[in-house]
Every structure is written in structure tokens, then in C-alpha cells.
N, C-alpha and C. Protein backbone atom coordinates (compact mmCIF):
# COMPACT_ATOMS: atom_id res chain seq x y z
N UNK A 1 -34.61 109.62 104.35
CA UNK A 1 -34.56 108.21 104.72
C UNK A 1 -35.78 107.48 104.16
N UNK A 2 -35.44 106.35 103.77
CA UNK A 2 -36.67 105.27 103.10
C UNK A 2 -36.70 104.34 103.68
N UNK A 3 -37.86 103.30 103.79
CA UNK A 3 -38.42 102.60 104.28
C UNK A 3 -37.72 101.09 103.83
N UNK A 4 -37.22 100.21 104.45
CA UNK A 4 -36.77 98.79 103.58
C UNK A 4 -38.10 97.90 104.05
N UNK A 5 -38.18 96.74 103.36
CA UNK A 5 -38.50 95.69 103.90
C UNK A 5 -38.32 95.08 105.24
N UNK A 6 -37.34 95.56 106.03
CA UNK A 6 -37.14 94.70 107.16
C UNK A 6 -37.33 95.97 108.59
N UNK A 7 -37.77 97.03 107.91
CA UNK A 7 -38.35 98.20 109.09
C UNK A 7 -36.79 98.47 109.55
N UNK A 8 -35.94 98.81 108.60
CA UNK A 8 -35.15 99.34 108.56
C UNK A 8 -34.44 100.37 108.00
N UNK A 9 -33.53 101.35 108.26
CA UNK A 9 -33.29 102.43 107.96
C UNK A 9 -32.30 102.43 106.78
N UNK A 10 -32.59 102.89 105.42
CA UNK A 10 -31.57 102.61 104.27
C UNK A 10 -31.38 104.38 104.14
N UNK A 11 -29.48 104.84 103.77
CA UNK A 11 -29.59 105.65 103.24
C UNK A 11 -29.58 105.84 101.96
N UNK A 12 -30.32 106.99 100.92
CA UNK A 12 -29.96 107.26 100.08
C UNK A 12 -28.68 107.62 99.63
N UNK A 13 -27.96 107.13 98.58
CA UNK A 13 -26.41 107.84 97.89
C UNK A 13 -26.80 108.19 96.75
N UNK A 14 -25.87 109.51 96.32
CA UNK A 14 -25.88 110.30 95.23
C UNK A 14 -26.52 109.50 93.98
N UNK A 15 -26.91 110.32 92.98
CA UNK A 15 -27.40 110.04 92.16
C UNK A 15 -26.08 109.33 91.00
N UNK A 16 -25.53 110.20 91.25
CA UNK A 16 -23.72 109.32 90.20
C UNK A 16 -22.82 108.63 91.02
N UNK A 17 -24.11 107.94 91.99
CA UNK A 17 -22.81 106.59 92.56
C UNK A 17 -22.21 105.99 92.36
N UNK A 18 -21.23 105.38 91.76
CA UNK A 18 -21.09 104.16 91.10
C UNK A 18 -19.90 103.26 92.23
N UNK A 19 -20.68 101.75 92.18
CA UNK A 19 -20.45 101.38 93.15
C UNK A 19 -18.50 100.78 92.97
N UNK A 20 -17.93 101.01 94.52
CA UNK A 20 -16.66 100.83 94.01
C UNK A 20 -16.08 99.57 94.42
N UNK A 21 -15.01 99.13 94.56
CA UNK A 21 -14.50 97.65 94.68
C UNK A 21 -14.55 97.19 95.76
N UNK A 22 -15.34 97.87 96.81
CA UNK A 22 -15.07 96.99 98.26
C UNK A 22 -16.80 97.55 98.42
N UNK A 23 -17.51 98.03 97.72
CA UNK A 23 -18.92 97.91 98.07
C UNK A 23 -19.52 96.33 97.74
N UNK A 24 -20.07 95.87 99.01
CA UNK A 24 -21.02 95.01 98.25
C UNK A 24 -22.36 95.41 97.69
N UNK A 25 -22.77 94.95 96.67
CA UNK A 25 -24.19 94.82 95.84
C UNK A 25 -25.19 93.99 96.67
N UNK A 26 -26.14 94.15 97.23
CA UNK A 26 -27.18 93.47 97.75
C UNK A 26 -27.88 93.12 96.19
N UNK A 27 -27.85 92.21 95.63
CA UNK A 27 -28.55 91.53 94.42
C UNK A 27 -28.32 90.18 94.04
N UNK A 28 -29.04 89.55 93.11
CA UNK A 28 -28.99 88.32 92.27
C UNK A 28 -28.43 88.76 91.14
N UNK A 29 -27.91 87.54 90.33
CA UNK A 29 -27.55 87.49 88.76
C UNK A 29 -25.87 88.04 88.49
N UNK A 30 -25.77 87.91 87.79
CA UNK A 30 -24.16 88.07 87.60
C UNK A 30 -23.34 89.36 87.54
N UNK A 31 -24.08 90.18 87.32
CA UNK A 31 -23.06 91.88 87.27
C UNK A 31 -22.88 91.43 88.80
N UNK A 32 -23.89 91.62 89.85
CA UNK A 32 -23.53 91.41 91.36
C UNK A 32 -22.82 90.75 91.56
N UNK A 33 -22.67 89.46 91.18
CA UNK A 33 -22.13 88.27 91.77
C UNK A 33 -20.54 88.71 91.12
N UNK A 34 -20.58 89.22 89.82
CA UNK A 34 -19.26 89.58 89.33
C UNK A 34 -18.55 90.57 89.49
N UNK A 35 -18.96 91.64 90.89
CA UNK A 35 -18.40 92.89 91.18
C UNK A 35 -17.14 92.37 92.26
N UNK A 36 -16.16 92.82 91.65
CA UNK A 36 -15.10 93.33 92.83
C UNK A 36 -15.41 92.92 94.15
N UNK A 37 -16.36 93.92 94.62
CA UNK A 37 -16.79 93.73 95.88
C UNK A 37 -17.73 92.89 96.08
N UNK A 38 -18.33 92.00 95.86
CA UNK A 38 -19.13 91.10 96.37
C UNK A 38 -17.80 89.93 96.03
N UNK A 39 -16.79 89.98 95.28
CA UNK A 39 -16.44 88.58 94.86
C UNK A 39 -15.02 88.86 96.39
N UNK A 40 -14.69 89.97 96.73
CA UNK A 40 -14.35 89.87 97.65
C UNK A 40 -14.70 89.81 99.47
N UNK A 41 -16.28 90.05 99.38
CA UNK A 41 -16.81 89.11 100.22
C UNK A 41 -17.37 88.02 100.34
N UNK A 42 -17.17 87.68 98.89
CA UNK A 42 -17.57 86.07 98.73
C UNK A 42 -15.87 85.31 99.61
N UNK A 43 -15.09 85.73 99.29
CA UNK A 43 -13.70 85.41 100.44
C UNK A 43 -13.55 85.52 101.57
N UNK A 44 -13.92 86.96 101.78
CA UNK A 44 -14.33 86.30 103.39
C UNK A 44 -15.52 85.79 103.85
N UNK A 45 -16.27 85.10 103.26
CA UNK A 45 -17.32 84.39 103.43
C UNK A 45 -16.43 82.86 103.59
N UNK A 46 -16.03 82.91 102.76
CA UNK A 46 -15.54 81.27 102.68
C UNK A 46 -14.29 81.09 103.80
N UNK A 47 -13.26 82.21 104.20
CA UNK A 47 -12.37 82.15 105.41
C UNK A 47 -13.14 82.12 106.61
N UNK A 48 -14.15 82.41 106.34
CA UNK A 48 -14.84 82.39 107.75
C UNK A 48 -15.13 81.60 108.10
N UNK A 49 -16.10 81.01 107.59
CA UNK A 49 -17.18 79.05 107.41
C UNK A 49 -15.93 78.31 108.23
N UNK A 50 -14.76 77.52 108.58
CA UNK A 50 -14.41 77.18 109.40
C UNK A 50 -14.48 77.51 110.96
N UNK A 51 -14.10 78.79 111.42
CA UNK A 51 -14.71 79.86 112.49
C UNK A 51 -15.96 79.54 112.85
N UNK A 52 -16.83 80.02 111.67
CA UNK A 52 -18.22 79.56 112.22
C UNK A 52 -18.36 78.59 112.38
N UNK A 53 -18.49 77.55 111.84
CA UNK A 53 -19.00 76.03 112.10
C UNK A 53 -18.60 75.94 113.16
N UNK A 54 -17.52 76.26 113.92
CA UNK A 54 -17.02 75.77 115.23
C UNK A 54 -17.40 76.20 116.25
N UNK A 55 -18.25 77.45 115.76
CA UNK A 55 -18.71 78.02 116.95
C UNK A 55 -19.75 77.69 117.11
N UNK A 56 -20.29 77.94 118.90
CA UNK A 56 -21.07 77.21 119.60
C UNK A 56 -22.29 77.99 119.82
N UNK A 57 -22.06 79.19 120.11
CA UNK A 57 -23.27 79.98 120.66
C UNK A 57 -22.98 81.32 119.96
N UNK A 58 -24.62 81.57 120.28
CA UNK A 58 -24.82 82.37 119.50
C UNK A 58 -24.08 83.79 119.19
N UNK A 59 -23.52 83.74 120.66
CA UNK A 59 -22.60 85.32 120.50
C UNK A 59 -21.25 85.12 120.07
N UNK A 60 -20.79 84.12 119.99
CA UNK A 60 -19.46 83.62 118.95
C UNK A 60 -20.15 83.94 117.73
N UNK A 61 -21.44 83.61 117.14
CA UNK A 61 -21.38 83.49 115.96
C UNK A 61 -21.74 85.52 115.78
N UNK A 62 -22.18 85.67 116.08
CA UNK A 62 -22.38 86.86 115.77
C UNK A 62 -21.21 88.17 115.95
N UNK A 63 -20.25 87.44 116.56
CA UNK A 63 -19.04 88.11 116.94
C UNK A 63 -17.96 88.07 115.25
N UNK A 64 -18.14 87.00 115.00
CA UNK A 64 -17.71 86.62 113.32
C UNK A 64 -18.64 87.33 112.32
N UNK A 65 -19.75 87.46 112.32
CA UNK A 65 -20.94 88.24 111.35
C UNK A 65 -20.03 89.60 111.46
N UNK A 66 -20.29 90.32 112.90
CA UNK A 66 -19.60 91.75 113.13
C UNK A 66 -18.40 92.06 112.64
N UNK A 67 -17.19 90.92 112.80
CA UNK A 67 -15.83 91.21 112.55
C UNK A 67 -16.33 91.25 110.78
N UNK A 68 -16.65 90.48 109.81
CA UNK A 68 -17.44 90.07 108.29
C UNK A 68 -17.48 91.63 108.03
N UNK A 69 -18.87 92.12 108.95
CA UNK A 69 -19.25 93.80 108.85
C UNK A 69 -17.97 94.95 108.58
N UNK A 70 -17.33 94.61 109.85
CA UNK A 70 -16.10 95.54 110.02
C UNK A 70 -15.19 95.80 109.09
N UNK A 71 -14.89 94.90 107.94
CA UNK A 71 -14.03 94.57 107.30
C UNK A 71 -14.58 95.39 106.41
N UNK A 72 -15.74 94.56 105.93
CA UNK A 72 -16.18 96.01 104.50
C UNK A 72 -16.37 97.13 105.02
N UNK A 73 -16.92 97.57 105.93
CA UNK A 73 -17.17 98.98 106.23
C UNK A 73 -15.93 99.72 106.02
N UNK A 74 -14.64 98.84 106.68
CA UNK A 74 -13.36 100.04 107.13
C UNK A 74 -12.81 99.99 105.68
N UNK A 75 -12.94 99.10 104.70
CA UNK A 75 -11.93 98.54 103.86
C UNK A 75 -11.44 99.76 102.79
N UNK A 76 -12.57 101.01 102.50
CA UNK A 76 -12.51 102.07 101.93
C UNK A 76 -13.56 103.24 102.54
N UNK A 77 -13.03 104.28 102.27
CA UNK A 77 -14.46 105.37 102.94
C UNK A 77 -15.76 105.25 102.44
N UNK A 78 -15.84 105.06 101.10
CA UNK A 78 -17.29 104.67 101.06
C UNK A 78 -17.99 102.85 100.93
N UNK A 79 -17.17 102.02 101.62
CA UNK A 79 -17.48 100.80 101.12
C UNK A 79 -18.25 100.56 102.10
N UNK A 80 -19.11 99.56 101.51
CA UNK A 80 -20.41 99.17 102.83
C UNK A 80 -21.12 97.97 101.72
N UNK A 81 -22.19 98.00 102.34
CA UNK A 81 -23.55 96.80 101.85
C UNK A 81 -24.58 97.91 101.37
N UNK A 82 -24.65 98.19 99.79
CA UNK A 82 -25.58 98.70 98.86
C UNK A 82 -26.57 98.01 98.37
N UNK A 83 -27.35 98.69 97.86
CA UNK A 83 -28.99 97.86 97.32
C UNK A 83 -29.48 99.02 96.17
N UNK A 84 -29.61 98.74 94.77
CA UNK A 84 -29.95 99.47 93.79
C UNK A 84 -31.52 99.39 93.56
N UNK A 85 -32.35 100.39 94.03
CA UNK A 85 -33.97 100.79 94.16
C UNK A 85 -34.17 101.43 93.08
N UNK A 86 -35.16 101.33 92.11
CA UNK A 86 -35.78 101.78 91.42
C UNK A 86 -36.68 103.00 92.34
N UNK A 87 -36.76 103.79 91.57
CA UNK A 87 -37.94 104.95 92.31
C UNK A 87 -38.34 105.90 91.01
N UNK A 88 -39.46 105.63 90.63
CA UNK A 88 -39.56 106.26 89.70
C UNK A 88 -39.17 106.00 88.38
N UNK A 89 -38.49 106.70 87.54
CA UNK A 89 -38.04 106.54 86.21
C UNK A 89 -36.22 106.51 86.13
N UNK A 90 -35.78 106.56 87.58
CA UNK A 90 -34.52 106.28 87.91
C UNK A 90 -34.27 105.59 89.10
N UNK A 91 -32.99 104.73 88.96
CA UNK A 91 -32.34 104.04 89.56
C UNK A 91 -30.98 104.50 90.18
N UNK A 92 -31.29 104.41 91.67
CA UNK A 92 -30.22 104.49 92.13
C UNK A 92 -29.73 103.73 93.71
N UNK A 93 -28.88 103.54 93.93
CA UNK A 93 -28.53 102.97 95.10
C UNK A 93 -28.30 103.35 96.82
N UNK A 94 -28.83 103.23 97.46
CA UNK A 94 -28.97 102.87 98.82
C UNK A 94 -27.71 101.79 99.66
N UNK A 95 -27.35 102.99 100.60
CA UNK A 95 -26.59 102.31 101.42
C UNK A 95 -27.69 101.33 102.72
N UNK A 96 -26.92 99.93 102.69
CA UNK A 96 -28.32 99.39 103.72
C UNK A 96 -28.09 99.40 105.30
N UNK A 97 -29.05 99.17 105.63
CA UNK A 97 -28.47 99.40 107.51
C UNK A 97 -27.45 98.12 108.20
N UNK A 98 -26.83 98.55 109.12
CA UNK A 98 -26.28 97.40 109.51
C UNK A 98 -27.16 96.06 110.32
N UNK A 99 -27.99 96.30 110.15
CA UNK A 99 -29.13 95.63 110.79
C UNK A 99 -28.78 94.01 109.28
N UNK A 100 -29.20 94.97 108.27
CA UNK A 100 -29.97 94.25 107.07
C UNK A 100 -28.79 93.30 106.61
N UNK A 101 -27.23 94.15 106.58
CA UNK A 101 -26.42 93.70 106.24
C UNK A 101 -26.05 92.31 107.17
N UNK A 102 -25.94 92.69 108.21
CA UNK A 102 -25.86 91.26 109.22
C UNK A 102 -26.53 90.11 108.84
N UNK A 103 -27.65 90.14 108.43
CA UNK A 103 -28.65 89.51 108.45
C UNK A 103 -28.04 88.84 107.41
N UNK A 104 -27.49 89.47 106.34
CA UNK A 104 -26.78 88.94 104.92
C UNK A 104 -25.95 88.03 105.23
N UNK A 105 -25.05 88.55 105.55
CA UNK A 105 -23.70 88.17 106.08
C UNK A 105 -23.94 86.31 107.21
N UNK A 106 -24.98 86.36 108.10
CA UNK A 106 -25.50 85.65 108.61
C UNK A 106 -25.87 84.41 107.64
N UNK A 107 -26.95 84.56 106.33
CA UNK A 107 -27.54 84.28 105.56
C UNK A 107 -26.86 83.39 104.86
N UNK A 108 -25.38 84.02 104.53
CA UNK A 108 -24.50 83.66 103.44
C UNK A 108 -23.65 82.86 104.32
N UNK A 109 -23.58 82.76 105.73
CA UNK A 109 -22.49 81.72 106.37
C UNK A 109 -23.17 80.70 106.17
N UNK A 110 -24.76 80.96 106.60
CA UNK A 110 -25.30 79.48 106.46
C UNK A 110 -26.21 78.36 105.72
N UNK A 111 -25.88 79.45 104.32
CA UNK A 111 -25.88 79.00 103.07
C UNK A 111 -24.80 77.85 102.68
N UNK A 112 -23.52 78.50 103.12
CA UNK A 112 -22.39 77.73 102.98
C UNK A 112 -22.41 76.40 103.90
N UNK A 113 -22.66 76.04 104.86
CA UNK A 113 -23.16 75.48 105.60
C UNK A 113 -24.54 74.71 105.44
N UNK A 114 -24.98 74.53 104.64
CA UNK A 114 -26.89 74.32 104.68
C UNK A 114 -26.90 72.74 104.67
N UNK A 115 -25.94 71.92 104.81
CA UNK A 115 -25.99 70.49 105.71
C UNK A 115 -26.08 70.47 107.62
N UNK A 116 -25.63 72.01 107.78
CA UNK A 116 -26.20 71.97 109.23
C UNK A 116 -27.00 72.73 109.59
N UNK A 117 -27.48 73.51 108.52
CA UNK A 117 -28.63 74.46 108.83
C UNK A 117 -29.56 74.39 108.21
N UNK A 118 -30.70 74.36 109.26
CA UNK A 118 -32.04 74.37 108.70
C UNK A 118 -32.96 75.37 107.69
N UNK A 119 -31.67 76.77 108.43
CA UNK A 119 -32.58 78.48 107.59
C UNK A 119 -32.01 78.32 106.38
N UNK A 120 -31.13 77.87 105.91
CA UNK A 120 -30.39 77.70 104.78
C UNK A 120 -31.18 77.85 103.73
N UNK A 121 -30.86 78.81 102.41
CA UNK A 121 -31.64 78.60 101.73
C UNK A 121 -31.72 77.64 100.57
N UNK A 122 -30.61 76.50 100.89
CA UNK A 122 -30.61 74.91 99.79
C UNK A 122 -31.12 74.25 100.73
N UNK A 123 -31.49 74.31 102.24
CA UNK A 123 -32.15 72.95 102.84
C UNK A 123 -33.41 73.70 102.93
N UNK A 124 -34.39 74.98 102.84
CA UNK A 124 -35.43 75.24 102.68
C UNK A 124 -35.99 75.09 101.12
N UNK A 125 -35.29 74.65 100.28
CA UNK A 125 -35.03 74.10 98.74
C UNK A 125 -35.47 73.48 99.12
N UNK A 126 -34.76 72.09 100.08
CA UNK A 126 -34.76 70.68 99.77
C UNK A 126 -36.22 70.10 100.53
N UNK A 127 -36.39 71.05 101.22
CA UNK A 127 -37.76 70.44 102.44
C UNK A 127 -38.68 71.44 101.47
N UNK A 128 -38.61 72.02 100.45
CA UNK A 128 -39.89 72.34 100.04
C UNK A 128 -40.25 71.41 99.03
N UNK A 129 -38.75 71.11 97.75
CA UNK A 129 -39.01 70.03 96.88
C UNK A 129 -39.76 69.00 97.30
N UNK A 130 -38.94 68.24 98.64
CA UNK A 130 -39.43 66.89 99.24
C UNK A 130 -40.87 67.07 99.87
N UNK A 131 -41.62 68.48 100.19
CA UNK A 131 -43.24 68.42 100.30
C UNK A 131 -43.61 68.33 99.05
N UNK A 132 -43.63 68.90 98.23
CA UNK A 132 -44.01 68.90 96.86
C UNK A 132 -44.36 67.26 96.40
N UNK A 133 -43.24 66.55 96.76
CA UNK A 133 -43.08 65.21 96.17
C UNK A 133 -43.88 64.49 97.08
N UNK A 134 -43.96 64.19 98.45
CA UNK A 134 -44.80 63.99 99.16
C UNK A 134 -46.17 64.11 98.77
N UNK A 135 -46.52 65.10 98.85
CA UNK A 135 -48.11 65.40 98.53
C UNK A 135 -48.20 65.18 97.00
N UNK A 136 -47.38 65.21 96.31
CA UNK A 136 -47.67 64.45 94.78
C UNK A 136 -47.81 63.03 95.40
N UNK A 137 -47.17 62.12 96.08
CA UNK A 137 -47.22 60.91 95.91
C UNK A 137 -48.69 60.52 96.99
N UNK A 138 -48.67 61.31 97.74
CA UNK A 138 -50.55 61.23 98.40
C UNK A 138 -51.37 61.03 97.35
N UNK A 139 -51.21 62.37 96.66
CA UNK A 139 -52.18 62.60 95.51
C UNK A 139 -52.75 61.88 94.40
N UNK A 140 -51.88 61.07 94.48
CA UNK A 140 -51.87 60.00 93.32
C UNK A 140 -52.61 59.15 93.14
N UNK A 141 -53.82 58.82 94.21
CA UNK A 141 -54.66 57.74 94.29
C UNK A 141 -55.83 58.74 93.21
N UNK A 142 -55.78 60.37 93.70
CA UNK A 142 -56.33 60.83 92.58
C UNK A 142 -56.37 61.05 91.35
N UNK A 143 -55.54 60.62 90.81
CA UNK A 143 -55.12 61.41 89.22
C UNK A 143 -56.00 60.56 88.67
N UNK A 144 -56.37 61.18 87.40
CA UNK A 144 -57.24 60.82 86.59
C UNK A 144 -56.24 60.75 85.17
N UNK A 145 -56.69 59.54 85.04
CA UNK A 145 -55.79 58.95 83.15
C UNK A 145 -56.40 58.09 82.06
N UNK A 146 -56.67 59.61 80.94
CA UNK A 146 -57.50 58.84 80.44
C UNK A 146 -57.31 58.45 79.31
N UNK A 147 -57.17 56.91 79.32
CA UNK A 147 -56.56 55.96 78.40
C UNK A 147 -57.64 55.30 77.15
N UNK A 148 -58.42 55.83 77.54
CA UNK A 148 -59.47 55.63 76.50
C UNK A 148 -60.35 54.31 76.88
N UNK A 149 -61.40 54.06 76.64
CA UNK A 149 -62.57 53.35 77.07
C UNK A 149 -62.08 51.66 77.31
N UNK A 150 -61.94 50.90 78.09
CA UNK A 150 -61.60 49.71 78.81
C UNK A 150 -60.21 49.75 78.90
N UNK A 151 -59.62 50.96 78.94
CA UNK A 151 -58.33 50.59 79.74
C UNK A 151 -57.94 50.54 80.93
N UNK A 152 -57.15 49.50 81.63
CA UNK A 152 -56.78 49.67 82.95
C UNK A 152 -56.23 50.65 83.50
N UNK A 153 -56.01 51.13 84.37
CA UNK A 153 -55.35 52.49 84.98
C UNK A 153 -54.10 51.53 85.99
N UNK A 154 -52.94 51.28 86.00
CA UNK A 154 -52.63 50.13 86.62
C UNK A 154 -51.84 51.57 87.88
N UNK A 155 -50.84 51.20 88.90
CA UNK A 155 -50.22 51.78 89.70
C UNK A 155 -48.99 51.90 88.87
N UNK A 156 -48.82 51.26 88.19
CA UNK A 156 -47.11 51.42 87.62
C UNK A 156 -47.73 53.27 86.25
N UNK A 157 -48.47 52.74 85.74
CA UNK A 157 -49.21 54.11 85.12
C UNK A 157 -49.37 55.15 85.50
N UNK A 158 -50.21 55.05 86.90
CA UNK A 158 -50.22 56.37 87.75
C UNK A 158 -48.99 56.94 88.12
N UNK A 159 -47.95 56.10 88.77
CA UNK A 159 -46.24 56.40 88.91
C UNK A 159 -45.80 57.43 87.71
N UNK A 160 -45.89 56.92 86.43
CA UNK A 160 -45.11 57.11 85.03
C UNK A 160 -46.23 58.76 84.81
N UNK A 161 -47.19 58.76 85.00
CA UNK A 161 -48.25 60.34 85.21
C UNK A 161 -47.40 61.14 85.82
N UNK A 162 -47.53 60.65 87.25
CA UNK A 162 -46.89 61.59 88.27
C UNK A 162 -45.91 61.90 88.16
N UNK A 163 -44.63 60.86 87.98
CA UNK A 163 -43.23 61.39 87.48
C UNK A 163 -42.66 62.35 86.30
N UNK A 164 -43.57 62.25 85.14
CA UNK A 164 -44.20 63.06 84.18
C UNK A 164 -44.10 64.48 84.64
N UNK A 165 -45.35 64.31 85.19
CA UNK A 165 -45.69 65.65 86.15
C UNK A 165 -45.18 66.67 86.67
N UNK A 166 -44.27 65.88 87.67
CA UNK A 166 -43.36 66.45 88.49
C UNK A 166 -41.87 66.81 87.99
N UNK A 167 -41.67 66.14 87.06
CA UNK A 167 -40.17 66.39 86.32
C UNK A 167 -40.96 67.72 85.63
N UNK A 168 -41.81 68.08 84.67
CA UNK A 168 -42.20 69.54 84.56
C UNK A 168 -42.14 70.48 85.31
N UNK A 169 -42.63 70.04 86.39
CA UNK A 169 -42.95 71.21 87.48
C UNK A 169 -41.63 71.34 88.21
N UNK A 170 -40.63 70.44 88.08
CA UNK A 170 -39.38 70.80 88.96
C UNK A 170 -38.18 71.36 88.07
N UNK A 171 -38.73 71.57 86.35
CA UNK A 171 -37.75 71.83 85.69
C UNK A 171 -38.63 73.40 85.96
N UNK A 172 -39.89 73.71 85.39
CA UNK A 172 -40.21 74.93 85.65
C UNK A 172 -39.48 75.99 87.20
N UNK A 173 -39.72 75.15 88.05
CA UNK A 173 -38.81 76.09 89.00
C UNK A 173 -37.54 76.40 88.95
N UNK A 174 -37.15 75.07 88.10
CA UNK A 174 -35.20 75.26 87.93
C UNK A 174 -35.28 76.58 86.57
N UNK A 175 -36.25 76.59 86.36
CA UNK A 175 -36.21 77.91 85.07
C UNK A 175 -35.68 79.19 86.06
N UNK A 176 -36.39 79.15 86.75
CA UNK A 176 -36.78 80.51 87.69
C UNK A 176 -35.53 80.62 88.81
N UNK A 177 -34.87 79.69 88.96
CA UNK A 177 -33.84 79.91 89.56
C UNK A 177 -32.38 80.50 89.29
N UNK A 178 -32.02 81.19 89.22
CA UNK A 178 -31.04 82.13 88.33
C UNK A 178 -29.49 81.69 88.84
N UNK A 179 -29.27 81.30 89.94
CA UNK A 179 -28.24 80.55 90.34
C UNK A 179 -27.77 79.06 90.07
N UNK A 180 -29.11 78.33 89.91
CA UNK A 180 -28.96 77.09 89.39
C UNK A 180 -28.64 76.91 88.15
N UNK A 181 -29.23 77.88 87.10
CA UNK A 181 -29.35 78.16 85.77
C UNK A 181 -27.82 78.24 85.30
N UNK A 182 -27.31 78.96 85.57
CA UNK A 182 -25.91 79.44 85.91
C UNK A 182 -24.53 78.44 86.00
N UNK A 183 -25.41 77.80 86.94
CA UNK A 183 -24.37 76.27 87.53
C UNK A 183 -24.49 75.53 86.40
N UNK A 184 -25.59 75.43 85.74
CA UNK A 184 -25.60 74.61 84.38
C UNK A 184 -25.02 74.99 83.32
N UNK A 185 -25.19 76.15 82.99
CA UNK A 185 -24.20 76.88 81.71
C UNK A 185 -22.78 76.90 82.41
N UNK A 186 -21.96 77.13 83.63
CA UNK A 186 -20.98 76.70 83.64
C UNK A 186 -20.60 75.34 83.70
N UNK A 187 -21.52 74.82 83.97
CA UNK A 187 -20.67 72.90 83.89
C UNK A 187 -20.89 72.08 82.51
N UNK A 188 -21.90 73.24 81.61
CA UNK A 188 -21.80 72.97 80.08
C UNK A 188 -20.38 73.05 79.68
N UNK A 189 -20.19 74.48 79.88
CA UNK A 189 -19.03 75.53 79.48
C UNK A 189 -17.63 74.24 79.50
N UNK A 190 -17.77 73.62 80.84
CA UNK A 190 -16.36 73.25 81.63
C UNK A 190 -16.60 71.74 80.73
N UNK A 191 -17.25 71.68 80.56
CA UNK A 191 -17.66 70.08 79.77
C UNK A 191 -16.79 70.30 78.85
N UNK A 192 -17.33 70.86 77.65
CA UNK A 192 -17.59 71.73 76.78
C UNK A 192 -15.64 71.59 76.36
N UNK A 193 -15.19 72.35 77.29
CA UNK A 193 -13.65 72.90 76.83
C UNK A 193 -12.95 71.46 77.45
N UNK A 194 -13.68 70.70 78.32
CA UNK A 194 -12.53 69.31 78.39
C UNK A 194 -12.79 68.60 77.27
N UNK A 195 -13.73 68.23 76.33
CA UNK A 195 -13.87 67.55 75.23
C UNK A 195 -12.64 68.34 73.94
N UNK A 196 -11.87 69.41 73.97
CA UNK A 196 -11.60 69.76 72.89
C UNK A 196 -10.26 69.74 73.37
């Protein structure tokens, strides 16, 4: 047994695992997102989100997470919630606890949801962007612009700095975001084939 991040119990699976159509992939980027099994709990992710939203307390909602669980677990003998660990000079995959998986499953309802949720991880996006921009626009009495010897520094200048600024620094994070990235090459793509 190995240690996860969340002080939870992961098992090791064979070294020639290969994961099958009702395993989900605990990962980012597209082999995951494009497996069998994650694209079929991306479905019941989305049958669910009505259920949930409606529910009120907390043990309704977690009663829907469990039934979510149940489904992949029973759906084949070895299907469950996997996670591929490096160790060493090989890679191999870990079944995760039901602890971790919940937590997923949880994660991903209210992702779908992240106009009513705060844990969400597009409204913890949006309240980090909007500090960012905030404290840029504090900041601004500081910036220094240097326009060369008797030029005015006006407020409409400092604006056109900062906006500058910040369109860099918000495209640099959209670099780093691998899902957003994604959304853009497909709405190229979809552009793309309605023009022809």
C-alpha cells in the first residue's frame, strides 16, 4: 500500500494493467478525457447534475456521489477510479480509495454547476482572476512609465500599461491551462469546417 495525497489508501495494480472501458483515469489532457471510461462517466456526470442541483442537504447529495461510485465499481470486475504514478523508471497504475474517488465525483458535479458553487473549480478561476485585477487596479497609482523626459504620465496611460499588463499575464495562465487550450483548438476546428 502507498501513500496518496489525501492520507489515503491507493492500491497498487499489476504491472500489465491496461486500463479497460469502464475504468476511470484520474488525469488531465486528452488520452484521459478520451478513454471509454471516463467519457462514460462524463454521462453520468451530466444525468446526474439535475438530481443534484435539486438536492437540498447534504446527505441527498452524497447519496447521488455513492449511487455515481456504485455504478463504476459494479459496471465490470475490474472497473473503478485509477491514477497512473510514476515510481521510479516505470509507470504504472493505482486503484484509488473510495474516499478520493468521491471526492472526484463530488468535484465534477460541482464543476458542472460552478454558477452555484463556490468550490467549483471555474468560480475559484473567476474569484482568483477578479483578485488579480483588483489589486492590479490598486496598484496602479504605482506603475512607473517611462515616457521619456517631460512627458505627462496621464490616467488614461496608466489604464493602457495596466491593461497591457494584464492581458499578458492572463494569456500566460490561459497557456497553462490545458482544458481551456483545448476549448480553443476545438472552436477553431468547428469555425474552421463551417467556413468550407
Amino acid at each position: 500500500m502507498i501513500q496518496n495525497n489525501y492520507n489515503d489508501q491507493t492500491q497498487a495494480l499489476l504491472i500489465t494493467f491496461i486500463p479497460g472501458c469502464y475504468n476511470v483515469i484520474c488525469a488531465r489532457g486528452k488520452k484521459a478525457k478520451n478513454h471509454s471510461g471516463n467519457k462514460f462517466y462524463q454521462k453520468l456526470i451530466k444525468d446526474a447534475i439535475p438530481q443534484y442541483n435539486q438536492a437540498t442537504s447534504k446527505l441527498d447529495k452524497s447519496i447521488i456521489v455513492k449511487e455515481i461510485l456504485n455504478i463504476i465499481q459494479t459496471s465490470s470486475p475490474d472497473s473503478g477510479f485509477i491514477k497512473k504514478k510514476k515510481s521510479g523508471s516505470c509507470c504504472c497504475y493505482y486503484q484509488v480509495s473510495d474516499h478520493f474517488a468521491r471526492e472526484k465525483i463530488g468535484q465534477n458535479l460541482r464543476d458542472k454547476l460552478s454558477n452555484k458553487y463556490r468550490s467549483s473549480t471555474k468560480a475559484k478561476r473567476r474569484r482568483r482572476v477578479a483578485t488579480t485585477v483588483s489589486t492590479k487596479i490598486l496598484d496602479a497609482t504605482t506603475i512607473e512609465i517611462n515616457d521619456g523626459p517631460g512627458q505627462t504620465v496621464t490616467p488614461e496611460l496608466i489604464m493602457d500599461h495596466l491593461f497591457i499588463q494584464m492581458n499578458k499575464e492572463m494569456l500566460e495562465a490561459n497557456k497553462k491551462d490545458e482544458d481551456l487550450l483545448q476549448n480553443f483548438i476545438d472552436a477553431e476546428r468547428s469555425y474552421k469546417l463551417g467556413q468550407q
